[in-house]
PDB file of N, CA and C in Angstrom:
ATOM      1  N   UNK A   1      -3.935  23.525  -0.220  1.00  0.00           N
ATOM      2  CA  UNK A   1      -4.538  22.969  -1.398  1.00  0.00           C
ATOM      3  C   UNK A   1      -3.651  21.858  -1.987  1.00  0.00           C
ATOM      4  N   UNK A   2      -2.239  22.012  -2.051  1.00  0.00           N
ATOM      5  CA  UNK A   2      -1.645  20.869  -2.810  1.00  0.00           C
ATOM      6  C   UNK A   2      -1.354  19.940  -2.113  1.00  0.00           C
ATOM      7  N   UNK A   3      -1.630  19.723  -0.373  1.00  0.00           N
ATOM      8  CA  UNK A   3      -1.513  18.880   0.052  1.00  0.00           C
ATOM      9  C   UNK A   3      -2.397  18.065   0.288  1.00  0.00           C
ATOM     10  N   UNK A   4      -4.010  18.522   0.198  1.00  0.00           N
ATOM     11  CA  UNK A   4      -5.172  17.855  -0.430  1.00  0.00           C
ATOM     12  C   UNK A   4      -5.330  17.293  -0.941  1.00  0.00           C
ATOM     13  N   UNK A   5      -4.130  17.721  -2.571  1.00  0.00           N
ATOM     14  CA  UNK A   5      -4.200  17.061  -3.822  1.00  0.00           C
ATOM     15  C   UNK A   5      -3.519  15.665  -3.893  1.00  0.00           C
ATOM     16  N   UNK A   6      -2.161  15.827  -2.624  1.00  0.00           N
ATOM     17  CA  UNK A   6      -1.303  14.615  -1.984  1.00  0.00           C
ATOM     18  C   UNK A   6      -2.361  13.603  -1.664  1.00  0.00           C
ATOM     19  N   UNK A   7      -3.012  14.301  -1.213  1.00  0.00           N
ATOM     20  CA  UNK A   7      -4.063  13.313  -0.110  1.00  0.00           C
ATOM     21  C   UNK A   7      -4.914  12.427  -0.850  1.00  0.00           C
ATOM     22  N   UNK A   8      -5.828  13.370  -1.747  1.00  0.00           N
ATOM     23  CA  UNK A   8      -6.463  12.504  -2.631  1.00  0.00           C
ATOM     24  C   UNK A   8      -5.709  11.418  -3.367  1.00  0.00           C
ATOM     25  N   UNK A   9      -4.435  11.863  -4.481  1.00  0.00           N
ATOM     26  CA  UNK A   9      -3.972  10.832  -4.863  1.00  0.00           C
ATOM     27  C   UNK A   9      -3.353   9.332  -4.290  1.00  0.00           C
ATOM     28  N   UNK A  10      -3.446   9.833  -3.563  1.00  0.00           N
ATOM     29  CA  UNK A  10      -2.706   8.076  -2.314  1.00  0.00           C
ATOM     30  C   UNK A  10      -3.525   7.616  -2.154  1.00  0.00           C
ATOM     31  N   UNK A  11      -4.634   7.666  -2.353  1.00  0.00           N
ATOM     32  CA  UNK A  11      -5.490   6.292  -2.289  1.00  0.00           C
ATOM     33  C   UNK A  11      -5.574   5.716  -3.186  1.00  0.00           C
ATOM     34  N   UNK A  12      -5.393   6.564  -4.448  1.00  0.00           N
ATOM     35  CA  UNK A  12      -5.432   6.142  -5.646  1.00  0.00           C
ATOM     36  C   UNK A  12      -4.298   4.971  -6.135  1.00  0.00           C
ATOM     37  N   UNK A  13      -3.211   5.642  -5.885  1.00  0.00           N
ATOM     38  CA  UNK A  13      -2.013   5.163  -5.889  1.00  0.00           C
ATOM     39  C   UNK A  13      -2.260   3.691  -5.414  1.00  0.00           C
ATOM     40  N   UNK A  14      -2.320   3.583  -4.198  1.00  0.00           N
ATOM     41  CA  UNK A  14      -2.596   2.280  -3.082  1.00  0.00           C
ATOM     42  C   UNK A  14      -3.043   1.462  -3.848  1.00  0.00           C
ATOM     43  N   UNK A  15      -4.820   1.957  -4.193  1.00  0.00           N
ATOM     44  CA  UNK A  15      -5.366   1.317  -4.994  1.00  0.00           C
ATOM     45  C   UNK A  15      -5.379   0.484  -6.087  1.00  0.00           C
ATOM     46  N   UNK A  16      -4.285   1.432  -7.037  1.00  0.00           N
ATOM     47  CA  UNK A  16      -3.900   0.990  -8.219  1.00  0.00           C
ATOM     48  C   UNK A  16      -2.409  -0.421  -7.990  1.00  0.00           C
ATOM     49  N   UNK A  17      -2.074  -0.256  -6.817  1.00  0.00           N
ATOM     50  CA  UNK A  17      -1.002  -0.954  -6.490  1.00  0.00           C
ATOM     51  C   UNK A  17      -1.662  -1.972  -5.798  1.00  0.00           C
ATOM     52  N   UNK A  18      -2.254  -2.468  -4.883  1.00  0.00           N
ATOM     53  CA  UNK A  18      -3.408  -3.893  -4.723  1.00  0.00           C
ATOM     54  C   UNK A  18      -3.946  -4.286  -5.916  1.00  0.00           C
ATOM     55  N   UNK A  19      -4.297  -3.727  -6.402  1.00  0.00           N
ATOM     56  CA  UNK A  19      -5.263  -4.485  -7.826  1.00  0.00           C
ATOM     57  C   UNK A  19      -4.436  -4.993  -8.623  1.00  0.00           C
ATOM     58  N   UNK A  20      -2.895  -4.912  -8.910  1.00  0.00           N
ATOM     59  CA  UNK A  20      -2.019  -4.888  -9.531  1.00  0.00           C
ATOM     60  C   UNK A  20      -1.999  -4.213 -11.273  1.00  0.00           C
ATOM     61  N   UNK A  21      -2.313  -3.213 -11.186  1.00  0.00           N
ATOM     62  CA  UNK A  21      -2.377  -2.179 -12.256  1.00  0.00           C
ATOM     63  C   UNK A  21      -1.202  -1.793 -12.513  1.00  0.00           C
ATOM     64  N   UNK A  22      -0.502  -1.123 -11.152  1.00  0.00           N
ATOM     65  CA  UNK A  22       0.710  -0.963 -10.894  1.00  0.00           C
ATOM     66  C   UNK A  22       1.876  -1.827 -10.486  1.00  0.00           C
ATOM     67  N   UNK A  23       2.357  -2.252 -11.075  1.00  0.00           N
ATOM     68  CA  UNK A  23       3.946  -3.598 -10.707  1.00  0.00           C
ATOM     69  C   UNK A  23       4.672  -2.461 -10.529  1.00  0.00           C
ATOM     70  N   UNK A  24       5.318  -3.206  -9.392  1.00  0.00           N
ATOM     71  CA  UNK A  24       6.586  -2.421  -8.943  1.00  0.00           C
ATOM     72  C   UNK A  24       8.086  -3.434  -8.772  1.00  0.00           C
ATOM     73  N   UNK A  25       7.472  -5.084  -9.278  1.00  0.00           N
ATOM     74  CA  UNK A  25       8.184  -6.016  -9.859  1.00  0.00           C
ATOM     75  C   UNK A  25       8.894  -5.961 -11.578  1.00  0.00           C
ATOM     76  N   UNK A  26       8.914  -5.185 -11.950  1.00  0.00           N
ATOM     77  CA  UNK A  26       9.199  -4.545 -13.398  1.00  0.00           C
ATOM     78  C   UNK A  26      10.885  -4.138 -13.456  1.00  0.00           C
ATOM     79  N   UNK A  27      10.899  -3.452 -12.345  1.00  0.00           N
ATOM     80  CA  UNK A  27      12.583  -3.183 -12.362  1.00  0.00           C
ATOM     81  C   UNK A  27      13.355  -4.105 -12.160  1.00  0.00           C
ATOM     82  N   UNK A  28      12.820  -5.203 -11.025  1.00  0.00           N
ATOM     83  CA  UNK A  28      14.031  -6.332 -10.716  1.00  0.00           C
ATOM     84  C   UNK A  28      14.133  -6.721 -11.645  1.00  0.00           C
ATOM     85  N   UNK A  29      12.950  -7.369 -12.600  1.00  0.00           N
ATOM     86  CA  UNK A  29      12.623  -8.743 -13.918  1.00  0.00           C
ATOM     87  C   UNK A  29      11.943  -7.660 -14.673  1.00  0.00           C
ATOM     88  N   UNK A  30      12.889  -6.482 -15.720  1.00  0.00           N
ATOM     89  CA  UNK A  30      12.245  -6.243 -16.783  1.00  0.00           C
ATOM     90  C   UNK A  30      11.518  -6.623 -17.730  1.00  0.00           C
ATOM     91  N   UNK A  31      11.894  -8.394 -18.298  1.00  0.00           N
ATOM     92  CA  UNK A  31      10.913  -9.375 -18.796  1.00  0.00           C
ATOM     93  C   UNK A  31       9.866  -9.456 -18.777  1.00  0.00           C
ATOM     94  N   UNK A  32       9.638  -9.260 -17.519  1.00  0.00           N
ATOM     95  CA  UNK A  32       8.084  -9.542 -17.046  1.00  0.00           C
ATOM     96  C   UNK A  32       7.190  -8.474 -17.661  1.00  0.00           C
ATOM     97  N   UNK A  33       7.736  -7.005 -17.998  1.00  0.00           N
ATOM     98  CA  UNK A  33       6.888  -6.250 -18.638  1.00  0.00           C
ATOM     99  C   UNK A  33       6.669  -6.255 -20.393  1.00  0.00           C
ATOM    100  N   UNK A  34       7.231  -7.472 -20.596  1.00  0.00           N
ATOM    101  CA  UNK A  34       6.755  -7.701 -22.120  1.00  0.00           C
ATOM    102  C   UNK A  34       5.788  -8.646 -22.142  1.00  0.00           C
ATOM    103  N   UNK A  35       4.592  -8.951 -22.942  1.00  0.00           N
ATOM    104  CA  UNK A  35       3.448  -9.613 -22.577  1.00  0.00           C
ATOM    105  C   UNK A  35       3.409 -10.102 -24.312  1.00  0.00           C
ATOM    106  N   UNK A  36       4.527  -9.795 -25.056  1.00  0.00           N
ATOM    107  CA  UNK A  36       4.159 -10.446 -26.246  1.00  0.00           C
ATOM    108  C   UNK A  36       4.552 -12.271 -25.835  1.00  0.00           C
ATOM    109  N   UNK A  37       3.520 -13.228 -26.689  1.00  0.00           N
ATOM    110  CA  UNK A  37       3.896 -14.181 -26.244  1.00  0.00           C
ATOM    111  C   UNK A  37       4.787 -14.870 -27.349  1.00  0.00           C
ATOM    112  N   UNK A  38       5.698 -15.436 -26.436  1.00  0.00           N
ATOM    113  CA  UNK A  38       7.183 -16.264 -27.078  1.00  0.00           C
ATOM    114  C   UNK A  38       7.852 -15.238 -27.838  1.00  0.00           C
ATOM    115  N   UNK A  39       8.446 -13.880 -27.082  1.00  0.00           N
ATOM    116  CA  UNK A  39       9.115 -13.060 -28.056  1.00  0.00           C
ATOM    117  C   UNK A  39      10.629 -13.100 -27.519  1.00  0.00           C
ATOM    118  N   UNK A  40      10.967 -14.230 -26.266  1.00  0.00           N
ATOM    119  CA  UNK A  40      11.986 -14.315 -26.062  1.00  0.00           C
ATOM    120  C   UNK A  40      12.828 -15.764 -26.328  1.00  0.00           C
ATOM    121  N   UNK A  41      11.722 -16.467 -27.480  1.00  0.00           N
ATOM    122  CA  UNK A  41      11.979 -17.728 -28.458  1.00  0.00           C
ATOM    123  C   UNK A  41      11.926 -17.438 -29.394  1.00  0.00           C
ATOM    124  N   UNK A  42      11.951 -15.872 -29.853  1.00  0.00           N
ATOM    125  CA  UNK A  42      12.370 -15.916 -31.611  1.00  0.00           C
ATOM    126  C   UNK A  42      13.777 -15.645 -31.561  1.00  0.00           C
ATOM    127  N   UNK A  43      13.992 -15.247 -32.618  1.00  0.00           N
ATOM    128  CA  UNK A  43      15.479 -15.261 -33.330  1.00  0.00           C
ATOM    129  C   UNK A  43      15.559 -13.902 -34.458  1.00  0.00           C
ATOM    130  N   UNK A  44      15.967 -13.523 -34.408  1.00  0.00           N
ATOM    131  CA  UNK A  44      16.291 -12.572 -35.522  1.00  0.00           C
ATOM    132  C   UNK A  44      15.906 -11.392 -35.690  1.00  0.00           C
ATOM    133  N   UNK A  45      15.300 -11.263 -37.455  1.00  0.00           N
ATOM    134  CA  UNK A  45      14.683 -10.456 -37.209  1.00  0.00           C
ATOM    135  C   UNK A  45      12.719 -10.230 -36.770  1.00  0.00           C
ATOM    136  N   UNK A  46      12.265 -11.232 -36.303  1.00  0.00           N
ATOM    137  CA  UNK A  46      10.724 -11.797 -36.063  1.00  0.00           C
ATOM    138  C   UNK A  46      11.263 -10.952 -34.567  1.00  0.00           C
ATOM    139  N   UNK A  47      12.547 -11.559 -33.480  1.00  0.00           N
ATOM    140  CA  UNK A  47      12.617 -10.964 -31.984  1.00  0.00           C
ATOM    141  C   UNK A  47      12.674  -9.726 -32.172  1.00  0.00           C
ATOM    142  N   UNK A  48      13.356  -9.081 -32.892  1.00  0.00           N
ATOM    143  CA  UNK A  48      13.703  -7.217 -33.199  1.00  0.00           C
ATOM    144  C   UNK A  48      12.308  -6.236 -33.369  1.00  0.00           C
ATOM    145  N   UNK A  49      12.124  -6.836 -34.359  1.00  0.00           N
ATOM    146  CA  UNK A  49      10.523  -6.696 -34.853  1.00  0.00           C
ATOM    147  C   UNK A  49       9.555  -6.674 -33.271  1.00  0.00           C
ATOM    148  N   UNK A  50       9.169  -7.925 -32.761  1.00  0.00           N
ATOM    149  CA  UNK A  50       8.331  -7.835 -31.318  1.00  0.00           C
ATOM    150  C   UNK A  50       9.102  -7.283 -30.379  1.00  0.00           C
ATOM    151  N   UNK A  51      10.700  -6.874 -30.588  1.00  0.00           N
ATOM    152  CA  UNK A  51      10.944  -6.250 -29.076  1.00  0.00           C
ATOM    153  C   UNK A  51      10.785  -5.147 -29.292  1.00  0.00           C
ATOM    154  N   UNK A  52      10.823  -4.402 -30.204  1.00  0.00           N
ATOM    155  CA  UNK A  52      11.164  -2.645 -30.684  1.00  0.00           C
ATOM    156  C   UNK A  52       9.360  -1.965 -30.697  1.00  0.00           C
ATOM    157  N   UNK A  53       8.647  -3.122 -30.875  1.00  0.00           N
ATOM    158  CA  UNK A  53       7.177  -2.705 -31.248  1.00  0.00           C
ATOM    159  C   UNK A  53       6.695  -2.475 -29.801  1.00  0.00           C
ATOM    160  N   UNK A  54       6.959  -4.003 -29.176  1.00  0.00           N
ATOM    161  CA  UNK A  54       6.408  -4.007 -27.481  1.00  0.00           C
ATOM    162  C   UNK A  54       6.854  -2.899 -26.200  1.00  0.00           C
ATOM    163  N   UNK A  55       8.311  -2.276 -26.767  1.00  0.00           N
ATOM    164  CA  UNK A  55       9.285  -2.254 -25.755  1.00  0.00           C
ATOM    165  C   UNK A  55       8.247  -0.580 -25.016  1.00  0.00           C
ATOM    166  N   UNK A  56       7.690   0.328 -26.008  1.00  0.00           N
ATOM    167  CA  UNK A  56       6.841   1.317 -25.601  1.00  0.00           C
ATOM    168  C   UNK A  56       6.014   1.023 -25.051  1.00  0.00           C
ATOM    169  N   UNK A  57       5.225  -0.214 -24.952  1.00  0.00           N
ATOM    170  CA  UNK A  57       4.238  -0.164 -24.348  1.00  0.00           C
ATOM    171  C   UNK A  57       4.856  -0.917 -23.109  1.00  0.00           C
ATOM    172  N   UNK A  58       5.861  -1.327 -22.602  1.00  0.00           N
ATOM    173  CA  UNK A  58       6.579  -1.848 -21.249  1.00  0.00           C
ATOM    174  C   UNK A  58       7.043  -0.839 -20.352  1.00  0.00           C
ATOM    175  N   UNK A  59       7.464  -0.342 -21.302  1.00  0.00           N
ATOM    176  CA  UNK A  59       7.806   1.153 -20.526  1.00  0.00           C
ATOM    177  C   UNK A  59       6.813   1.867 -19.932  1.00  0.00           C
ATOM    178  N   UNK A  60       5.747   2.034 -20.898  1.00  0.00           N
ATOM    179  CA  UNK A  60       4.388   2.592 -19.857  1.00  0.00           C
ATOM    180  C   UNK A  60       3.793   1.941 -19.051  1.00  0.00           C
ATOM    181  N   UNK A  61       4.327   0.321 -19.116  1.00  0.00           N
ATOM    182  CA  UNK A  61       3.738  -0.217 -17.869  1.00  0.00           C
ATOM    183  C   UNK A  61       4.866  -0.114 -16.832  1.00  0.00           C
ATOM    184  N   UNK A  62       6.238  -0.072 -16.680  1.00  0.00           N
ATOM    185  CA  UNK A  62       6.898   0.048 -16.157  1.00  0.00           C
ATOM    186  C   UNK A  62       7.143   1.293 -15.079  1.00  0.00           C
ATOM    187  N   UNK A  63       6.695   2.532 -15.993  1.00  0.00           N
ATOM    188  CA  UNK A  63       7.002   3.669 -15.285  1.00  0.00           C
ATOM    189  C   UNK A  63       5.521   4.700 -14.898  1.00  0.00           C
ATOM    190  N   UNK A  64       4.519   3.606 -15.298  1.00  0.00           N
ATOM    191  CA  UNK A  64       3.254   4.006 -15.072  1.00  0.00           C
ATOM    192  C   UNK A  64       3.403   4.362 -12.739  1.00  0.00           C
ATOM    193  N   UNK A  65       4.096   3.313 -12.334  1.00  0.00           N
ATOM    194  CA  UNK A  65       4.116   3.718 -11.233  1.00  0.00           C
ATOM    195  C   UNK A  65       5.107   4.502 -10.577  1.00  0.00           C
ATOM    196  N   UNK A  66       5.698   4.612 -11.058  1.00  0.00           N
ATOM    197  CA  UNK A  66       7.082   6.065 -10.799  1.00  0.00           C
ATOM    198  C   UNK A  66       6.163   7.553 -10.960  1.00  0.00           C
ATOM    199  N   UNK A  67       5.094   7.369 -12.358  1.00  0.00           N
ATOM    200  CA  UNK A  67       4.757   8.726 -12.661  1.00  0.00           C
ATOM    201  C   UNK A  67       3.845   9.124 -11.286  1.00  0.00           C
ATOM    202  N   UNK A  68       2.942   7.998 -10.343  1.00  0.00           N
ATOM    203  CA  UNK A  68       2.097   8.646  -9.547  1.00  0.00           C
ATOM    204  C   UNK A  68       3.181   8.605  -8.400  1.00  0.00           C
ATOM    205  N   UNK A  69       4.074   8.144  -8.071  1.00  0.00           N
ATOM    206  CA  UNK A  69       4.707   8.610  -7.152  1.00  0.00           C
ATOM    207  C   UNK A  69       5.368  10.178  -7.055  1.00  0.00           C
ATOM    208  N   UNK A  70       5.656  10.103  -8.619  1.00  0.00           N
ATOM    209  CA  UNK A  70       6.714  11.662  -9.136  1.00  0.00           C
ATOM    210  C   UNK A  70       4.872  12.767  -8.857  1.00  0.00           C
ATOM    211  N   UNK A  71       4.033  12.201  -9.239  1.00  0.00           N
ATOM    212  CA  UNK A  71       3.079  13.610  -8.865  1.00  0.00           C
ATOM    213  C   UNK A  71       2.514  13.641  -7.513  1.00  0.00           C
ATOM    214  N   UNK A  72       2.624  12.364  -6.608  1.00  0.00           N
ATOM    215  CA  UNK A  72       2.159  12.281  -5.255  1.00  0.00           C
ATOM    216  C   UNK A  72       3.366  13.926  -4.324  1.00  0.00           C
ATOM    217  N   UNK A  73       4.415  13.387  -5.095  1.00  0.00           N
ATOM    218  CA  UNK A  73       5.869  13.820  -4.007  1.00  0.00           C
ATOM    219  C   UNK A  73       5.581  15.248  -4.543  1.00  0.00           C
ATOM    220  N   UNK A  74       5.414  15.680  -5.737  1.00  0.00           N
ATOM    221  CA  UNK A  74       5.762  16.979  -6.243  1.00  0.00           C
ATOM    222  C   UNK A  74       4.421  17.777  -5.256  1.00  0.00           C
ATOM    223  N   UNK A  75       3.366  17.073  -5.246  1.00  0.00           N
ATOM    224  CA  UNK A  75       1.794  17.913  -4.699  1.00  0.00           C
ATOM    225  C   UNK A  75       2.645  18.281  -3.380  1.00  0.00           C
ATOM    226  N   UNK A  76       2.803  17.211  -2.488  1.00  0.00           N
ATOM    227  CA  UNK A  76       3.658  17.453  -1.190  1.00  0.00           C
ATOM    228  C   UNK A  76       4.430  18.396  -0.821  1.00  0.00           C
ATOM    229  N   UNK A  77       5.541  17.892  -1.996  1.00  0.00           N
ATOM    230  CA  UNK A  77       6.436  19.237  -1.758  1.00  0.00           C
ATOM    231  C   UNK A  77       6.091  20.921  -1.842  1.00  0.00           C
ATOM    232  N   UNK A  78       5.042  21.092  -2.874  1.00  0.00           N
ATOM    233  CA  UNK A  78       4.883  22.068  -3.591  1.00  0.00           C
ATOM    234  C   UNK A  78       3.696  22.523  -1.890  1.00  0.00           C
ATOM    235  N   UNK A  79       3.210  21.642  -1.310  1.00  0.00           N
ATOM    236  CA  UNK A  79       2.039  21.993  -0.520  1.00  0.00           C
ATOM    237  C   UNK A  79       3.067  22.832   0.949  1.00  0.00           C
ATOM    238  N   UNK A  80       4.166  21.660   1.405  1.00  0.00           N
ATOM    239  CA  UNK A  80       4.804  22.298   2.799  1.00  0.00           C
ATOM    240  C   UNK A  80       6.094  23.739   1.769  1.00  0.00           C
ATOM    241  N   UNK A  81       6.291  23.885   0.998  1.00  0.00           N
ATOM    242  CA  UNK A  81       6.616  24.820   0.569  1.00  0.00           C
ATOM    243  C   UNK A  81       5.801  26.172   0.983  1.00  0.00           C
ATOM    244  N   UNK A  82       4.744  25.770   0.091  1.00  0.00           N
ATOM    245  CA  UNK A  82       3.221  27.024   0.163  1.00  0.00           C
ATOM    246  C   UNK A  82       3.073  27.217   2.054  1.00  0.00           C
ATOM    247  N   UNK A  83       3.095  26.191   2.767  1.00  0.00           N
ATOM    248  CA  UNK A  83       2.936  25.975   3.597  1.00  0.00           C
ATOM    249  C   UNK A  83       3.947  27.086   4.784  1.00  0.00           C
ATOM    250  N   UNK A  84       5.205  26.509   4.686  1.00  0.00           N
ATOM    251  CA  UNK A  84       6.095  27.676   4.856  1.00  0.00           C
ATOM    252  C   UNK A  84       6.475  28.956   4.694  1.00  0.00           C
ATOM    253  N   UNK A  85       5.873  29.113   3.037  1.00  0.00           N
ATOM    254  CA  UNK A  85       6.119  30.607   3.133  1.00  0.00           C
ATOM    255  C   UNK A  85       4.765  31.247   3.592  1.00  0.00           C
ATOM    256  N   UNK A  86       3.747  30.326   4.191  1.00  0.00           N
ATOM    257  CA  UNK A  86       2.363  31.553   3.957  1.00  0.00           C
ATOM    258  C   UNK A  86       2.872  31.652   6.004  1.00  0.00           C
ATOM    259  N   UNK A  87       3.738  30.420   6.797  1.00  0.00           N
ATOM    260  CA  UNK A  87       3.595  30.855   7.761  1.00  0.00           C
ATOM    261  C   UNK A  87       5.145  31.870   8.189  1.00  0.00           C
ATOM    262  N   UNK A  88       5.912  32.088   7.269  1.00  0.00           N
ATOM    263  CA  UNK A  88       6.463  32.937   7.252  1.00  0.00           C
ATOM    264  C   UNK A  88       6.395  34.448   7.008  1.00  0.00           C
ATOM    265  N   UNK A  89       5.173  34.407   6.314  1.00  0.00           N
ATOM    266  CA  UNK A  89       4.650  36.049   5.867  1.00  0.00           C
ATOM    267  C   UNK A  89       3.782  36.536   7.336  1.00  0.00           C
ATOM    268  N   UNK A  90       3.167  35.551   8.050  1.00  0.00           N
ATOM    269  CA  UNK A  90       2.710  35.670   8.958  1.00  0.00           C
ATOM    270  C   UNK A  90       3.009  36.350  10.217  1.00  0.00           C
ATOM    271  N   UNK A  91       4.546  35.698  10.351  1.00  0.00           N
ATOM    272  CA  UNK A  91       5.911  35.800  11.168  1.00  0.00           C
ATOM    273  C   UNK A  91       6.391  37.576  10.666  1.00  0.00           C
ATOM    274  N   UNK A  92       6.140  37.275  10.059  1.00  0.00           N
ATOM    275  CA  UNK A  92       6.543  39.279   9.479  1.00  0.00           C
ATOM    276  C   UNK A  92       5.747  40.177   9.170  1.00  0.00           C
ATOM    277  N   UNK A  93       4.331  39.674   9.347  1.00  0.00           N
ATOM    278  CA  UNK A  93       3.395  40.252   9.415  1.00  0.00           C
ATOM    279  C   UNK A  93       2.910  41.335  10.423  1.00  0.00           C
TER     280      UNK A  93
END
């Protein structure tokens, strides 16, 4: 079952990564995940203000693709785990 669940999500994943939903250009050029415009031509307190407001919503674009990788790997793991012990009970069966 949880390797089903692997299964299904990778297309998704894929998907979301062609369409560019998902950047995986975010870590090299953190910049790039701020979309306020000219918030790296202010000064003061106007830049503090747009970086502290924007910086949550960069982050969810940033780590929006880490999170389907972190639940692709966990289904996986959690599946050849299940996987192992059901053919180990077998083995001692």
């Amino acid at each position: 079952m949880w390797l089903s669940f692997a299964a299904c999500f990778l297309p998704v994943m894929v998907a979301l990564w062609v369409t560019g939903a998902i950047r995986l250009d975010g870590f090299l050029d953190p910049k790039s995940l701020y979309l306020t415009p000219g918030l790296w031509d202010r000064h003061g307190w106007a830049f503090w203000h747009g970086f502290l407001f924007e910086t949550p919503f960069a982050l969810g674009r940033g780590f929006s693709g880490l999170l389907w990788v972190a639940i692709i790997g966990m289904y996986a793991y959690f599946g050849i785990v299940s996987w192992l012990r059901y053919r180990q009970t077998l083995a001692h069966a």
